[in-house]
PDB file of N, CA and C in Angstrom:
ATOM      1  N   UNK A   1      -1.088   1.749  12.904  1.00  0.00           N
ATOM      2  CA  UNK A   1      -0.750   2.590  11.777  1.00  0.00           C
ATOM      3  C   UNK A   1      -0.046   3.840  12.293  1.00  0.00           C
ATOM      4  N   UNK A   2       0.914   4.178  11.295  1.00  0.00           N
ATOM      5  CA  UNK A   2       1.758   5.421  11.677  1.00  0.00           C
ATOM      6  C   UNK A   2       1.437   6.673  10.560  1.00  0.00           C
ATOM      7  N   UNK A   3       1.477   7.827  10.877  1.00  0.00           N
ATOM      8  CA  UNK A   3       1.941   8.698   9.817  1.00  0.00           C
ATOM      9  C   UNK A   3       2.763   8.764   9.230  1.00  0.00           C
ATOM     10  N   UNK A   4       3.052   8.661   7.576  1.00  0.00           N
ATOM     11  CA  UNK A   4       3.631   8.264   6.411  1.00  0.00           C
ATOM     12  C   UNK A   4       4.743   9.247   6.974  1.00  0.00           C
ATOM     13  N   UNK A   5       4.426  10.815   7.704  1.00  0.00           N
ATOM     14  CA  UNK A   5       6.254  11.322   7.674  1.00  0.00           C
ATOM     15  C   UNK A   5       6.581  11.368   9.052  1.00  0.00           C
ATOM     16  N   UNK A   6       6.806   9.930   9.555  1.00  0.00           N
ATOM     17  CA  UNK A   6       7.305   9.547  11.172  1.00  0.00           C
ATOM     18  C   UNK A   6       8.539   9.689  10.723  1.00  0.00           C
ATOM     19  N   UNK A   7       9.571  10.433  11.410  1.00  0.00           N
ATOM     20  CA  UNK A   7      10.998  10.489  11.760  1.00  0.00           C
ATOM     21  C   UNK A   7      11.525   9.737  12.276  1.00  0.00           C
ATOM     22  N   UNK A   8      11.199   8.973  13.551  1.00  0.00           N
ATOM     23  CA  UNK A   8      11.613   8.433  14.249  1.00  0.00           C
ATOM     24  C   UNK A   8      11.799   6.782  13.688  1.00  0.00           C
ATOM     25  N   UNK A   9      12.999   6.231  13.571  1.00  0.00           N
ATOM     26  CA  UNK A   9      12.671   5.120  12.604  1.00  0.00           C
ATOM     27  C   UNK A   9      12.166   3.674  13.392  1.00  0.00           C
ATOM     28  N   UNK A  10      12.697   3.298  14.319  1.00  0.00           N
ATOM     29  CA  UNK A  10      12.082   2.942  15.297  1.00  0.00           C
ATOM     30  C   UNK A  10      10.566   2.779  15.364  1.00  0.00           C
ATOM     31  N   UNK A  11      10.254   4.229  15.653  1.00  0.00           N
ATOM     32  CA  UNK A  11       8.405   4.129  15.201  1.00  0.00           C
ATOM     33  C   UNK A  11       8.173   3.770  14.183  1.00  0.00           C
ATOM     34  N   UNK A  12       8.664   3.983  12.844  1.00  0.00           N
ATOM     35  CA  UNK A  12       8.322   3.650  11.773  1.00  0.00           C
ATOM     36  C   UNK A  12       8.352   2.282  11.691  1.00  0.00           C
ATOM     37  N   UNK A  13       9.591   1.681  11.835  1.00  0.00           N
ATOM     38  CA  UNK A  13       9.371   0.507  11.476  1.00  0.00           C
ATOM     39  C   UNK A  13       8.751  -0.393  12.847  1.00  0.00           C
ATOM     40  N   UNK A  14       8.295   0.029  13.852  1.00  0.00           N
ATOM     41  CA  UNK A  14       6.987  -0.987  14.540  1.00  0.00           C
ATOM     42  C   UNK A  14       5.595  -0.603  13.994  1.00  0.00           C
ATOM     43  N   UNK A  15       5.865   0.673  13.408  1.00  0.00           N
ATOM     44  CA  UNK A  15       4.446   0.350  12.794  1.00  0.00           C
ATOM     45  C   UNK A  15       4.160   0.024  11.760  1.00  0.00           C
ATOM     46  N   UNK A  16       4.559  -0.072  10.756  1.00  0.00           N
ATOM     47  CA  UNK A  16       4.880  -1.215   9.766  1.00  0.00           C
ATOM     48  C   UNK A  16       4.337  -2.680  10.539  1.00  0.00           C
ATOM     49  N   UNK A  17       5.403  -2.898  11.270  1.00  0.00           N
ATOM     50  CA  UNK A  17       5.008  -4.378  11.777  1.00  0.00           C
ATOM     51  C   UNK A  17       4.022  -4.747  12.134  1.00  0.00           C
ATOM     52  N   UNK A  18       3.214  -3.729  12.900  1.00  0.00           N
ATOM     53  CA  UNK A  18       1.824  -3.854  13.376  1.00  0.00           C
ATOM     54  C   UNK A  18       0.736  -3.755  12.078  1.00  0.00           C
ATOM     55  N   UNK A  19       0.893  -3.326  11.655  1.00  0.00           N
ATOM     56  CA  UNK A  19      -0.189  -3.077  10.384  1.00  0.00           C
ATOM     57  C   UNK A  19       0.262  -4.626   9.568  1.00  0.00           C
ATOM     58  N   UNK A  20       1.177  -4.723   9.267  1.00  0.00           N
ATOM     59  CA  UNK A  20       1.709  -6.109   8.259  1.00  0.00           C
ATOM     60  C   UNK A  20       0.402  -7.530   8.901  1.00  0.00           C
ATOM     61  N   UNK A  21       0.815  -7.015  10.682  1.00  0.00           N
ATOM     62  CA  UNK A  21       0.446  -8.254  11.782  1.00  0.00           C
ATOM     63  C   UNK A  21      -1.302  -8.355  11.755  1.00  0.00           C
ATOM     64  N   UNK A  22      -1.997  -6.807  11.963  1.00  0.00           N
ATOM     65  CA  UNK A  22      -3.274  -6.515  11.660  1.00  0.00           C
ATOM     66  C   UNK A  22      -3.780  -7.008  10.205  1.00  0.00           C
ATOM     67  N   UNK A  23      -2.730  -7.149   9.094  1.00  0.00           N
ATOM     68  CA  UNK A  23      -3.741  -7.565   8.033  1.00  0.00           C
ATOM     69  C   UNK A  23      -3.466  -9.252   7.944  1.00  0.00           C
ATOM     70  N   UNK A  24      -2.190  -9.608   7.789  1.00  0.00           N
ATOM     71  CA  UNK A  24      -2.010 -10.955   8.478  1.00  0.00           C
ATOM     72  C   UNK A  24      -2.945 -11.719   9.070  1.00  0.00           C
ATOM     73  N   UNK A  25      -3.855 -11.258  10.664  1.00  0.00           N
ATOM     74  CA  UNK A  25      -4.674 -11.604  11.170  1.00  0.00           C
ATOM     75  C   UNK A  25      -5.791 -11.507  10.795  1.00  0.00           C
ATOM     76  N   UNK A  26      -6.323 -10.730   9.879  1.00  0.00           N
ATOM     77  CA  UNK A  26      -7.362 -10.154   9.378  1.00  0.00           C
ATOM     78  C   UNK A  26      -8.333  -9.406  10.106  1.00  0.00           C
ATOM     79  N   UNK A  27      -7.390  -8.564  11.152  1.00  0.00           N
ATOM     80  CA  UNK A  27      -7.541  -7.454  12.054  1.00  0.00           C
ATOM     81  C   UNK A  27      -8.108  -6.269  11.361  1.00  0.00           C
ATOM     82  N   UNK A  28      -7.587  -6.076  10.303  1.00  0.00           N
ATOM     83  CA  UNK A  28      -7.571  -5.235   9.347  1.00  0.00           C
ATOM     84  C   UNK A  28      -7.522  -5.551   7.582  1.00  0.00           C
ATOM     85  N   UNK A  29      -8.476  -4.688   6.756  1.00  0.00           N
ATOM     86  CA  UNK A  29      -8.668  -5.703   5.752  1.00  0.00           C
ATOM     87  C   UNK A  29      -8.394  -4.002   4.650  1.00  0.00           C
ATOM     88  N   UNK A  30      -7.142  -3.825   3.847  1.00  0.00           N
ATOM     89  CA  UNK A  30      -6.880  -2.793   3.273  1.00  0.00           C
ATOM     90  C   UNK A  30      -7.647  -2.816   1.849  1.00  0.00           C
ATOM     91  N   UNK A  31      -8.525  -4.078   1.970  1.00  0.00           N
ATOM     92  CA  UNK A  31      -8.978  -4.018   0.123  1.00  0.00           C
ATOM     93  C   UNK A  31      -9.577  -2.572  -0.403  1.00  0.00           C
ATOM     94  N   UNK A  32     -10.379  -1.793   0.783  1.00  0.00           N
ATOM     95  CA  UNK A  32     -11.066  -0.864  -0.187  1.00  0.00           C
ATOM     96  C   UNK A  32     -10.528   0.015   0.001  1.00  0.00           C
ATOM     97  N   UNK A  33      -9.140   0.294   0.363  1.00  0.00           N
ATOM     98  CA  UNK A  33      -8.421   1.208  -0.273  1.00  0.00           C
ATOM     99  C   UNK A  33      -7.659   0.854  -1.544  1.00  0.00           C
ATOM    100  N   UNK A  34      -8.220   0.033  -2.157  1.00  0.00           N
ATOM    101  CA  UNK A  34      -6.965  -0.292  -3.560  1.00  0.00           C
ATOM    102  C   UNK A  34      -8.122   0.227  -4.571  1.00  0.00           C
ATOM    103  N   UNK A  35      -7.889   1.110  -5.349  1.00  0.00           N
ATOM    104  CA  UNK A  35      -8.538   1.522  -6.685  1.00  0.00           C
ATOM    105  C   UNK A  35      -8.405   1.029  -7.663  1.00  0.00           C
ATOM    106  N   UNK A  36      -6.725   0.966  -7.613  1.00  0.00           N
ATOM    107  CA  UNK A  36      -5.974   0.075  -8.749  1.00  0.00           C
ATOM    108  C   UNK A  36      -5.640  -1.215  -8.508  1.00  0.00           C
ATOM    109  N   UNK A  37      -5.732  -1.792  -9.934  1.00  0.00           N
ATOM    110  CA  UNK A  37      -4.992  -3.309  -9.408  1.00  0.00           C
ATOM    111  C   UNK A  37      -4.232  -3.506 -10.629  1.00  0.00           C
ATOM    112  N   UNK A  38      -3.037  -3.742 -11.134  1.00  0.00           N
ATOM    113  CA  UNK A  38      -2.555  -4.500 -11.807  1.00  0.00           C
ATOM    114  C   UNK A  38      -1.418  -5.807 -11.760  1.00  0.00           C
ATOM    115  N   UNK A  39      -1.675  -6.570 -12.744  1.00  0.00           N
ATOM    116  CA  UNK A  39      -0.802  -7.283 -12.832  1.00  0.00           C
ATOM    117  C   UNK A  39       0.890  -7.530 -13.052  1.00  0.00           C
ATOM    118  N   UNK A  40       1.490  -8.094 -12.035  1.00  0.00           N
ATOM    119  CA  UNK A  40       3.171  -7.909 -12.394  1.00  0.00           C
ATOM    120  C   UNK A  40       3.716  -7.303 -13.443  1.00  0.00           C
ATOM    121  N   UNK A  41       3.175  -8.026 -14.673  1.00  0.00           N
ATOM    122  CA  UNK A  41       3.904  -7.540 -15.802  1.00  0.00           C
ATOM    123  C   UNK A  41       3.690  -5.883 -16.579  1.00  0.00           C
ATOM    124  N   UNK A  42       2.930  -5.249 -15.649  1.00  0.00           N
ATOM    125  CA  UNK A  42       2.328  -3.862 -16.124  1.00  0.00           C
ATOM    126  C   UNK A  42       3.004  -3.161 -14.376  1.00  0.00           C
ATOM    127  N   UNK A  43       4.203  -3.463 -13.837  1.00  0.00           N
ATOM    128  CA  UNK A  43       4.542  -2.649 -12.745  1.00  0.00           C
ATOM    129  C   UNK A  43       4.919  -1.441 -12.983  1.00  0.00           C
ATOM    130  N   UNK A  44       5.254  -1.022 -14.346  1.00  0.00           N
ATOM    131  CA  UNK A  44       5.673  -0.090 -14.489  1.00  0.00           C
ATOM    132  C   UNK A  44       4.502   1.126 -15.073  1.00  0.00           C
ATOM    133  N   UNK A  45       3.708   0.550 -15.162  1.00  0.00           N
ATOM    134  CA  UNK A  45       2.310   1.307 -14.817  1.00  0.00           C
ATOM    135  C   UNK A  45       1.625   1.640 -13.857  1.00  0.00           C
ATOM    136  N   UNK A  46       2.029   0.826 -12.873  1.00  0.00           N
ATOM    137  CA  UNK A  46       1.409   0.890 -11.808  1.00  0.00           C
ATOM    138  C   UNK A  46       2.421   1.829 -10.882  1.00  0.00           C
ATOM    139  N   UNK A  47       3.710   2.146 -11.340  1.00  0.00           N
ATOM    140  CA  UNK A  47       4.269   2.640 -10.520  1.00  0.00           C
ATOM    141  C   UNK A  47       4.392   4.358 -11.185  1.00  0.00           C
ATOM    142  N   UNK A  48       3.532   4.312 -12.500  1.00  0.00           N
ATOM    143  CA  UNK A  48       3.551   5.568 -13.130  1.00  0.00           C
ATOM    144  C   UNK A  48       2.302   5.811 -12.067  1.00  0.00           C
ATOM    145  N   UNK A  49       1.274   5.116 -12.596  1.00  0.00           N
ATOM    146  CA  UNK A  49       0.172   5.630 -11.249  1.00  0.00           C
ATOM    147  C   UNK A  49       0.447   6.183 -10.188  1.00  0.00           C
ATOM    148  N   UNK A  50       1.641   5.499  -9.015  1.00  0.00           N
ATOM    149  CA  UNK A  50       1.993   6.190  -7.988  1.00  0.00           C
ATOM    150  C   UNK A  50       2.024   7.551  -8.105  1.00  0.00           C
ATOM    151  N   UNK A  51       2.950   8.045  -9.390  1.00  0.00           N
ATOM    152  CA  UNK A  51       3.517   9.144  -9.522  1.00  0.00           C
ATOM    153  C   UNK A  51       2.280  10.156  -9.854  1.00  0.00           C
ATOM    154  N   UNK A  52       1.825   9.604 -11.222  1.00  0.00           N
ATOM    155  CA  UNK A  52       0.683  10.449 -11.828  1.00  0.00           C
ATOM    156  C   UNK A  52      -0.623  10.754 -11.034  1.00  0.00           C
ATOM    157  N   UNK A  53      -1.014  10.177 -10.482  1.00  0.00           N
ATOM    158  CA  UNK A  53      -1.989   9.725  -9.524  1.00  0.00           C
ATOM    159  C   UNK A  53      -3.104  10.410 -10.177  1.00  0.00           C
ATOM    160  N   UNK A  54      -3.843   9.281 -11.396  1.00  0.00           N
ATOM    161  CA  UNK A  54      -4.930   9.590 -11.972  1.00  0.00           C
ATOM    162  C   UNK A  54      -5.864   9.464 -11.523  1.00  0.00           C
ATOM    163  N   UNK A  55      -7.014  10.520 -11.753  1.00  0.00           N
ATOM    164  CA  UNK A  55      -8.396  10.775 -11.559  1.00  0.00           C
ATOM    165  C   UNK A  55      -9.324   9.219 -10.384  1.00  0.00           C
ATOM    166  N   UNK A  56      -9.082   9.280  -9.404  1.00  0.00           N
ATOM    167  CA  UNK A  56      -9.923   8.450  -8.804  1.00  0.00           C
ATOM    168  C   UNK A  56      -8.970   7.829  -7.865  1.00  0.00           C
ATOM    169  N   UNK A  57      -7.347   7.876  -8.029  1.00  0.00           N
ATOM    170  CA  UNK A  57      -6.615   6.901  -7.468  1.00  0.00           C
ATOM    171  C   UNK A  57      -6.129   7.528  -5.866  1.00  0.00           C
ATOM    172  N   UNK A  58      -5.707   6.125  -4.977  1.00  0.00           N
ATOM    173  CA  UNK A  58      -5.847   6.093  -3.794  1.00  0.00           C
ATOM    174  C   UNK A  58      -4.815   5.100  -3.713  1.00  0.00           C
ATOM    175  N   UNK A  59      -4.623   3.785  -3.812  1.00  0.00           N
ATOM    176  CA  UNK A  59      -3.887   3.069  -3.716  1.00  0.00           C
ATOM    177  C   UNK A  59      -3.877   1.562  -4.836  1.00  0.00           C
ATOM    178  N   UNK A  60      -2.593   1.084  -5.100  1.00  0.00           N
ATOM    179  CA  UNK A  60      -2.437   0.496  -6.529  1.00  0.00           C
ATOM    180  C   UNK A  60      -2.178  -0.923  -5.558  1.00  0.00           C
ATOM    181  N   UNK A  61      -2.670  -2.378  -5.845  1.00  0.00           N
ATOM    182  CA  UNK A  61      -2.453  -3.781  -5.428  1.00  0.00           C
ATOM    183  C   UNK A  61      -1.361  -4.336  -7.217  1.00  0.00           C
ATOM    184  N   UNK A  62      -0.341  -4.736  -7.098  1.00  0.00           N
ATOM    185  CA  UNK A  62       0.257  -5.049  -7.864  1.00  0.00           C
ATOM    186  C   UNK A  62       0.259  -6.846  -7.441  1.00  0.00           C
ATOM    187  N   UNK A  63      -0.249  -7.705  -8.427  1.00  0.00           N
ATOM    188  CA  UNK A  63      -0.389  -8.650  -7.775  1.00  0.00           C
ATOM    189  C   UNK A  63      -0.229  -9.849  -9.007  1.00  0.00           C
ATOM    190  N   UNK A  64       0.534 -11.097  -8.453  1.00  0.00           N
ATOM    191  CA  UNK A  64       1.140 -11.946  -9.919  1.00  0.00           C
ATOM    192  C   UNK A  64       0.225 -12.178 -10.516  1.00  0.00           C
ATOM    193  N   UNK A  65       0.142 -13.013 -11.929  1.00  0.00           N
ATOM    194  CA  UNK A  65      -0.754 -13.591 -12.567  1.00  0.00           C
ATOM    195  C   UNK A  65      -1.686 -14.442 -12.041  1.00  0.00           C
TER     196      UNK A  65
END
């Protein structure tokens, strides 16, 4: 894992890769950071959430039917 304001893009994007690879493997398991969950067809709620970031929220799983 990297800090969200890495400059260096390089770093950024291997750590991306590593985290993708850690949950992939189930190295790492991000479920209890998701507060939110909605479904595809409500993305645009879920992406107001990003913005609004109501009372309790941490991170949103947008996930198909």
């Amino acid at each position: 894992m990297i800090n969200a304001h890495e400059r260096d893009l390089k770093v950024y994007v291997q750590g991306i890769r590593e985290a993708v690879d850690a949950v992939a493997s189930g190295r790492l398991d991000p479920s209890p950071l998701y507060t939110h969950r909605f479904p595809l067809e409500r993305l645009g709620e879920a992406l107001d959430a990003t913005r609004d970031r109501p009372d309790g929220f941490l991170k949103a799983l947008v996930i198909p039917k």
